[in-house]
Protein backbone atom coordinates (compact mmCIF):
# COMPACT_ATOMS: atom_id res chain seq x y z
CA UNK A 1 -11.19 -2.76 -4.29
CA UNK A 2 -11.62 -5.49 -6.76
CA UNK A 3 -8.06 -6.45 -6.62
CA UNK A 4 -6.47 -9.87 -5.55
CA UNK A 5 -3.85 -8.69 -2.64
CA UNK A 6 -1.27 -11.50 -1.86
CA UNK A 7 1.00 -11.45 0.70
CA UNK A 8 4.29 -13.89 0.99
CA UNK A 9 7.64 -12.49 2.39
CA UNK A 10 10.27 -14.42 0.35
CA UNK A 11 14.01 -14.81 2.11
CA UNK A 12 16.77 -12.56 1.82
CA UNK A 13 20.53 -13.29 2.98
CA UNK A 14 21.80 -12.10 5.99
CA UNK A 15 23.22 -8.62 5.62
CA UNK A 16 26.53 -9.65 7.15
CA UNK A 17 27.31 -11.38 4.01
CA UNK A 18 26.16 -7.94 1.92
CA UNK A 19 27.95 -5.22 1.01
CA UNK A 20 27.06 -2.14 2.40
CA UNK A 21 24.92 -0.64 -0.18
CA UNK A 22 22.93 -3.87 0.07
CA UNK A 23 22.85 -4.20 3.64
CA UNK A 24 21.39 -0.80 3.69
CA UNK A 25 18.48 -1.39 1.36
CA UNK A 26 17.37 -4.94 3.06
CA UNK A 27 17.74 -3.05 6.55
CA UNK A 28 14.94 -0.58 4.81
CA UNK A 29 13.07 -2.97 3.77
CA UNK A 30 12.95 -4.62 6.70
CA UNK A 31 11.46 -1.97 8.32
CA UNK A 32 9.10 -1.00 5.57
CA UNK A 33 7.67 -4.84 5.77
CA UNK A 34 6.65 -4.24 9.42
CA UNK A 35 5.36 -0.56 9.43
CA UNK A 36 1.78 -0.83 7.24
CA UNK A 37 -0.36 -4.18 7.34
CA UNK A 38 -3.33 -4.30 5.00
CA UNK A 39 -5.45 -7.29 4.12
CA UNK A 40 -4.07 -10.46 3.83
CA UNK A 41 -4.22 -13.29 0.87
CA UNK A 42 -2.78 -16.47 0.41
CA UNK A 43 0.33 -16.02 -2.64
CA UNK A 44 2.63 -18.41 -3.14
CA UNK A 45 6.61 -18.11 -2.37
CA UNK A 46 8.30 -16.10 -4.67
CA UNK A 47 11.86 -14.44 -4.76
CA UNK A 48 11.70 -10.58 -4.41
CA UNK A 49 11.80 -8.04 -6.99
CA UNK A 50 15.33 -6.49 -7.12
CA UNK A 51 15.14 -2.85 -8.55
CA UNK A 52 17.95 -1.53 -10.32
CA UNK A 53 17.77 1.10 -7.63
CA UNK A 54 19.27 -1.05 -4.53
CA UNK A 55 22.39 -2.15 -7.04
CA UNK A 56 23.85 1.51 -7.30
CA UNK A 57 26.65 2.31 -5.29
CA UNK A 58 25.90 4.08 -2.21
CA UNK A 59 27.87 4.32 1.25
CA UNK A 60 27.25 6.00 4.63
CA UNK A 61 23.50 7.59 5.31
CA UNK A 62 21.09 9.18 3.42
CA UNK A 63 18.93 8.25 0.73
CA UNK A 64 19.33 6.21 -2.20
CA UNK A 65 18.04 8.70 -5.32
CA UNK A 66 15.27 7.12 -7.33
CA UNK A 67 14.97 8.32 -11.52
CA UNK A 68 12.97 6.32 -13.94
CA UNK A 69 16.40 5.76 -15.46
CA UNK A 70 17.11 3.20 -12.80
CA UNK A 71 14.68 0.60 -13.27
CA UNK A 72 14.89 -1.87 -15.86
CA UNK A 73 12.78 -2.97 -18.64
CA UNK A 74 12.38 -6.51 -17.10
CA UNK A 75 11.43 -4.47 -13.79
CA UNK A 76 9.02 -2.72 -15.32
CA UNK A 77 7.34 -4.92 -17.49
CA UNK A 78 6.91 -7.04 -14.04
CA UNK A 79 5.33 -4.77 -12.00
CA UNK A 80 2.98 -3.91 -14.88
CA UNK A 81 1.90 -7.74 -14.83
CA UNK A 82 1.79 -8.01 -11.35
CA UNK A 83 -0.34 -4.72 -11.06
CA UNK A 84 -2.49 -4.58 -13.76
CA UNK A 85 -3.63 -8.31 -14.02
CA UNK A 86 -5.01 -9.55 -11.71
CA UNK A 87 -7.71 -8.28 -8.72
CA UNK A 88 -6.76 -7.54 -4.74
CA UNK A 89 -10.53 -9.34 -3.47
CA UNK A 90 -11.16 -11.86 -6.26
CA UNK A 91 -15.21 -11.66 -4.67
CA UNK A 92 -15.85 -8.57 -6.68
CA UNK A 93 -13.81 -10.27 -9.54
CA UNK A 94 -14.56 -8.92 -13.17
CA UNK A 95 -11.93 -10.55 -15.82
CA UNK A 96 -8.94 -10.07 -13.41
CA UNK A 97 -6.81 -10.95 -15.80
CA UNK A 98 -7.86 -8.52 -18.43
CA UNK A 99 -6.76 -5.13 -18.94
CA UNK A 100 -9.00 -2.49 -17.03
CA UNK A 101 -8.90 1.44 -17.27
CA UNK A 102 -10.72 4.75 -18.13
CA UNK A 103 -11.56 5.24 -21.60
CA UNK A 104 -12.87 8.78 -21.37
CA UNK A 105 -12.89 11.33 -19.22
CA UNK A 106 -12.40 10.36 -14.98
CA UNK A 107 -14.44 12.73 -13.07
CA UNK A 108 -14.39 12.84 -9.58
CA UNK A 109 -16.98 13.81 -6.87
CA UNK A 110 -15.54 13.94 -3.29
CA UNK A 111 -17.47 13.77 -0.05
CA UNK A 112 -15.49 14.73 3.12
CA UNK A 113 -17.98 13.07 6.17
CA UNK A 114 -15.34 13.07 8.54
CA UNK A 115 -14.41 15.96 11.19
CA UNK A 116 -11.09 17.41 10.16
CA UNK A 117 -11.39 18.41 6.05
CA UNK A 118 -9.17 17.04 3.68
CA UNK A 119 -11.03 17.85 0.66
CA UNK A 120 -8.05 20.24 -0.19
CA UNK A 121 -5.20 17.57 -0.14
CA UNK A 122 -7.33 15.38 -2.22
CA UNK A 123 -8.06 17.99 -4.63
CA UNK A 124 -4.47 18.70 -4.91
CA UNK A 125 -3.39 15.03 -5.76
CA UNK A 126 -6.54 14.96 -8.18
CA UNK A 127 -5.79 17.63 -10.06
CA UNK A 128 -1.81 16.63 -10.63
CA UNK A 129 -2.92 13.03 -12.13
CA UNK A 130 -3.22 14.84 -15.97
CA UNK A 131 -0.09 16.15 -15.51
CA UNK A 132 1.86 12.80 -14.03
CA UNK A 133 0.36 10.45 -16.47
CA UNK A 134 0.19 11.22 -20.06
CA UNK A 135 -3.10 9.92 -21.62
CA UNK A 136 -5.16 10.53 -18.23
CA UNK A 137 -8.19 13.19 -18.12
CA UNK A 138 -8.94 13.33 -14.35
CA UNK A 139 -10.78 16.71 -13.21
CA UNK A 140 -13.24 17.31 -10.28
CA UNK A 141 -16.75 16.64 -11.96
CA UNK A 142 -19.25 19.95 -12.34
CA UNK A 143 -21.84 17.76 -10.96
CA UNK A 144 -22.94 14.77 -8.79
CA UNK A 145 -24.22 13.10 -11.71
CA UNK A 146 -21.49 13.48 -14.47
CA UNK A 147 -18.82 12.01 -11.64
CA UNK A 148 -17.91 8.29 -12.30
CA UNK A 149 -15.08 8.33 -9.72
CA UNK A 150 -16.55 8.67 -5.82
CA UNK A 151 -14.18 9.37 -2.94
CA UNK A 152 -15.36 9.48 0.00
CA UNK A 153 -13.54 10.32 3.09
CA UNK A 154 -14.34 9.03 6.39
CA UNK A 155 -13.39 9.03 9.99
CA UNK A 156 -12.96 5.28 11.41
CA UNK A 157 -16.11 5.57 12.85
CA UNK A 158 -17.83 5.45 9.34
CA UNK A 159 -15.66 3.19 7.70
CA UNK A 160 -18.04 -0.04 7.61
CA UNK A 161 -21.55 1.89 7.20
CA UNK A 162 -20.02 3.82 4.16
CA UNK A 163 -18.55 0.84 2.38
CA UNK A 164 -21.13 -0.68 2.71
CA UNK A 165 -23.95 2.05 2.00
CA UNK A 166 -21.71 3.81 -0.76
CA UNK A 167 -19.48 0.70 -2.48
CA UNK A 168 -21.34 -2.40 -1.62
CA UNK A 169 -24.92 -1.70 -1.22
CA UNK A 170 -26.00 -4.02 1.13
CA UNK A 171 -26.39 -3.19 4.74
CA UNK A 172 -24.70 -6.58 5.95
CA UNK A 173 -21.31 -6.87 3.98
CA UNK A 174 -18.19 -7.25 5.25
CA UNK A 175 -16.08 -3.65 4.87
CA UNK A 176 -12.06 -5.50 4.65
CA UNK A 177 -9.02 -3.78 4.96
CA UNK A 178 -8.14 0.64 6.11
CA UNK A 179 -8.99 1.49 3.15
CA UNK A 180 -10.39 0.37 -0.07
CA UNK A 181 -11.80 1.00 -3.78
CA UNK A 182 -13.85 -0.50 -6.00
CA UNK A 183 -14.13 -0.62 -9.63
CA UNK A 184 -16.74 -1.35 -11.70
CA UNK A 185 -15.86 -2.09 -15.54
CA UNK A 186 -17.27 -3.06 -18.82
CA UNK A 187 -15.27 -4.73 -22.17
CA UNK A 188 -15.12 -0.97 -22.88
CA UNK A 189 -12.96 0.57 -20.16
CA UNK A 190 -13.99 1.41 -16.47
CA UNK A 191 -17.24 2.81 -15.76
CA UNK A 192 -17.26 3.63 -11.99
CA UNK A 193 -14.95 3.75 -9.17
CA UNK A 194 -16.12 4.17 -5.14
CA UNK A 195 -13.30 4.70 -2.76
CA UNK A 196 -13.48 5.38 0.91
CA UNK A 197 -10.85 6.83 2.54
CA UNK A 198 -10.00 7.08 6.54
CA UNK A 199 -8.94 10.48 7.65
CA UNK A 200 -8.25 10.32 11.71
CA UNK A 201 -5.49 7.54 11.84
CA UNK A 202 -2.54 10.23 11.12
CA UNK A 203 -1.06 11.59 8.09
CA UNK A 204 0.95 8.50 6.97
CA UNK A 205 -2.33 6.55 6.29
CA UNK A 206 -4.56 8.98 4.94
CA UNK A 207 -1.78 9.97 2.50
CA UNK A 208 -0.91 5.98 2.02
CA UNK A 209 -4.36 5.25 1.11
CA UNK A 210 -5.32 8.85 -1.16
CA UNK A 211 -2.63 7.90 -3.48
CA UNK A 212 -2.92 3.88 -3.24
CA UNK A 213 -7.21 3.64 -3.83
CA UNK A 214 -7.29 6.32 -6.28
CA UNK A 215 -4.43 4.93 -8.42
CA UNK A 216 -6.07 1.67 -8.33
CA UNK A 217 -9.48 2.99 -9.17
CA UNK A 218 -7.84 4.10 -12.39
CA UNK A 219 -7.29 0.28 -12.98
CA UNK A 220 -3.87 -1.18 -11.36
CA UNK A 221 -6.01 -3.68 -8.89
CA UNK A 222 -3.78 -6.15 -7.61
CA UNK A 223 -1.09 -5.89 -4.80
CA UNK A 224 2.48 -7.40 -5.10
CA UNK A 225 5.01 -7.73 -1.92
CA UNK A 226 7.91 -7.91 -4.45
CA UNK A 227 7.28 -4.19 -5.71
CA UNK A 228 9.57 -2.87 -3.17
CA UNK A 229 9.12 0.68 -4.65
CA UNK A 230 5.64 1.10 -5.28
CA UNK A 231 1.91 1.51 -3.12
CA UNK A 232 1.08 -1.40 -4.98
CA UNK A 233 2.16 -3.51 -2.08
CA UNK A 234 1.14 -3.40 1.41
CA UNK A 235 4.53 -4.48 2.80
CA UNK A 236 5.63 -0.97 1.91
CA UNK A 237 5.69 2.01 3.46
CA UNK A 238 5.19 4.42 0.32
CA UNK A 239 2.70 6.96 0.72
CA UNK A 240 3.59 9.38 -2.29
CA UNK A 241 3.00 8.71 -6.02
CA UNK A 242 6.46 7.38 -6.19
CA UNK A 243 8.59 7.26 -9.58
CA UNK A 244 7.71 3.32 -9.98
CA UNK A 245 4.17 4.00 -9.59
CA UNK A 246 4.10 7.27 -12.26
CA UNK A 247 5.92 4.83 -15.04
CA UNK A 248 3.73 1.70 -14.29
CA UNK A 249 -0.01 4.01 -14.72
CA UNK A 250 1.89 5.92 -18.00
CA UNK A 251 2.35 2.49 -19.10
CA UNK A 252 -1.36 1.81 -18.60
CA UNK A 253 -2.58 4.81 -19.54
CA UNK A 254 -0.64 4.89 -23.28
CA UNK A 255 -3.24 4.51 -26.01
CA UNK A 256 -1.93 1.59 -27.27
CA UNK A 257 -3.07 -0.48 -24.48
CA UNK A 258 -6.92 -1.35 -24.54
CA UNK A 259 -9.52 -2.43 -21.87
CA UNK A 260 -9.76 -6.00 -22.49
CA UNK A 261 -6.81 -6.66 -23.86
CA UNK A 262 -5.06 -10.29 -22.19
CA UNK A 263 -1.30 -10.28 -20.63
CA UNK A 264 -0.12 -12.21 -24.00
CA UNK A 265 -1.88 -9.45 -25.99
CA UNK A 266 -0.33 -6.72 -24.08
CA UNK A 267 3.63 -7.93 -23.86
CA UNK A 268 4.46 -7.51 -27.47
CA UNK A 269 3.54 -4.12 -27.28
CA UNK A 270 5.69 -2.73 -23.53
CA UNK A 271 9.12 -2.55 -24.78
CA UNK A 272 7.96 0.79 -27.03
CA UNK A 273 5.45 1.45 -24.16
CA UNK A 274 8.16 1.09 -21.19
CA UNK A 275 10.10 4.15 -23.81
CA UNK A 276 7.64 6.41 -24.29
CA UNK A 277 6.74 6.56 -20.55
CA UNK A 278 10.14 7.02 -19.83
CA UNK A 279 10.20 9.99 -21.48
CA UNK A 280 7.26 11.12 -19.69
CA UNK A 281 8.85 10.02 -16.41
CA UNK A 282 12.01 11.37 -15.23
């Protein structure tokens, strides 16, 4: 996936000196920091993203309810800078710090080569994406050759020799990471995405990476630890299209924002952008 991962668990106080609501959420995350490890990359020390989310009150067990409502324009404007510029494996590197997504059109071909088929979940999540993000046109392709998004998915077993048939070319590259995507893009928008996808290592994976390489494919490439509520960071444990990761690709996805376009191009423009998608978004 040519996106620049970085990984660099920043401190957090000791939860004897929280209040419970708190305590609860760094207990969570916690957890969620040791349960998935993807590739690693060198980022330097920052201090954590603090959603708007963890703040509300909330006592005894149970979840803490996520709305769009609850994270905060600074929030969000953040994890659209942290997502969408910048690239997870700078050696496939194509402006990382320009804007990248589908102009037209995403059409997907899938190709299930491993023994249990999960063509069905993936066509599910496909064919939700048009209704989740305003501005998105992703349908199954008709044909082989009209497709400019290729999923493959894979037992373990043909994890390396399809990255590196299928996304690489080249019958000696290195295959990194459970998972991965890569994009292809011109000034224009994004012309192809290849994602492989591992099917026997549970549920919890194969879920984690469906919704994690697609949504990148569509152009979110880089990987942040302090996006406590999104796939875009392999410290979490997400492995739905969470309500984070629906506002941050309606963001992207909102005409008004342009392949090509720079971070001080784009920044003017998010406070009507973070709106609109929150209408979308609930």
């Amino acid at each position: 996936m040519p996106s620049s991962r970085s990984s660099a668990p920043a401190r957090r106080p000791a939860a004897a000196a929280m209040g419970p609501a708190t305590a609860l959420a760094t207990a969570l995350l916690t957890a969620l920091v040791l349960a998935l490890t993807l590739p690693d990359a060198a980022r330097a020390q920052v201090p954590p993203m603090r959603p708007a989310a963890i703040k509300a009150a909330h006592s005894g067990p149970g979840p803490v309810s996520l709305t769009a409502a609850r994270f905060s324009d600074k929030e969000l404007t953040d994890g659209f800078m942290w997502t969408v510029f910048g690239l997870e494996y700078r050696t496939w590197s194509w402006k990382p710090y320009q804007v990248k997504k589908y102009e037209g059109p995403v059409l997907f071909r899938l190709t299930n080569l491993a023994r249990r088929d999960r063509t069905r979940d993936v066509r599910r999540f496909i064919n939700g994406l048009t209704k989740e993000v305003r501005g998105l046109n992703a349908r199954l392709a008709r044909d082989t050759e009209s497709a400019n998004f290729h999923l493959f998915i894979v037992d373990r077993a043909q994890y390396v020799e399809t990255v590196r048939r299928e996304v690489y070319r080249d019958s000696s590259a290195r295959a990194p990471g459970r998972c991965l995507v890569r994009v292809e893009a011109e000034r224009k928008g994004i012309t192809r995405s290849t994602a492989v996808i591992v099917a026997d290592e549970g549920d919890h994976l194969f879920r984690r990476c469906l919704v994690e390489e697609t949504l990148q494919g569509l152009g979110p490439m880089n990987d942040d630890d302090r996006l406590v509520h999104s796939v875009f960071n392999d410290s979490s444990d997400h492995d739905t299209f969470t309500v984070f990761d629906r506002l941050i690709m309606n963001m992207l996805y909102d005409p008004r924002i342009k392949p090509g376009m720079t971070a001080a191009m784009v920044k003017p423009l998010l406070p009507q952008v973070i709106r609109d998608a929150r209408r979308v978004v609930r």
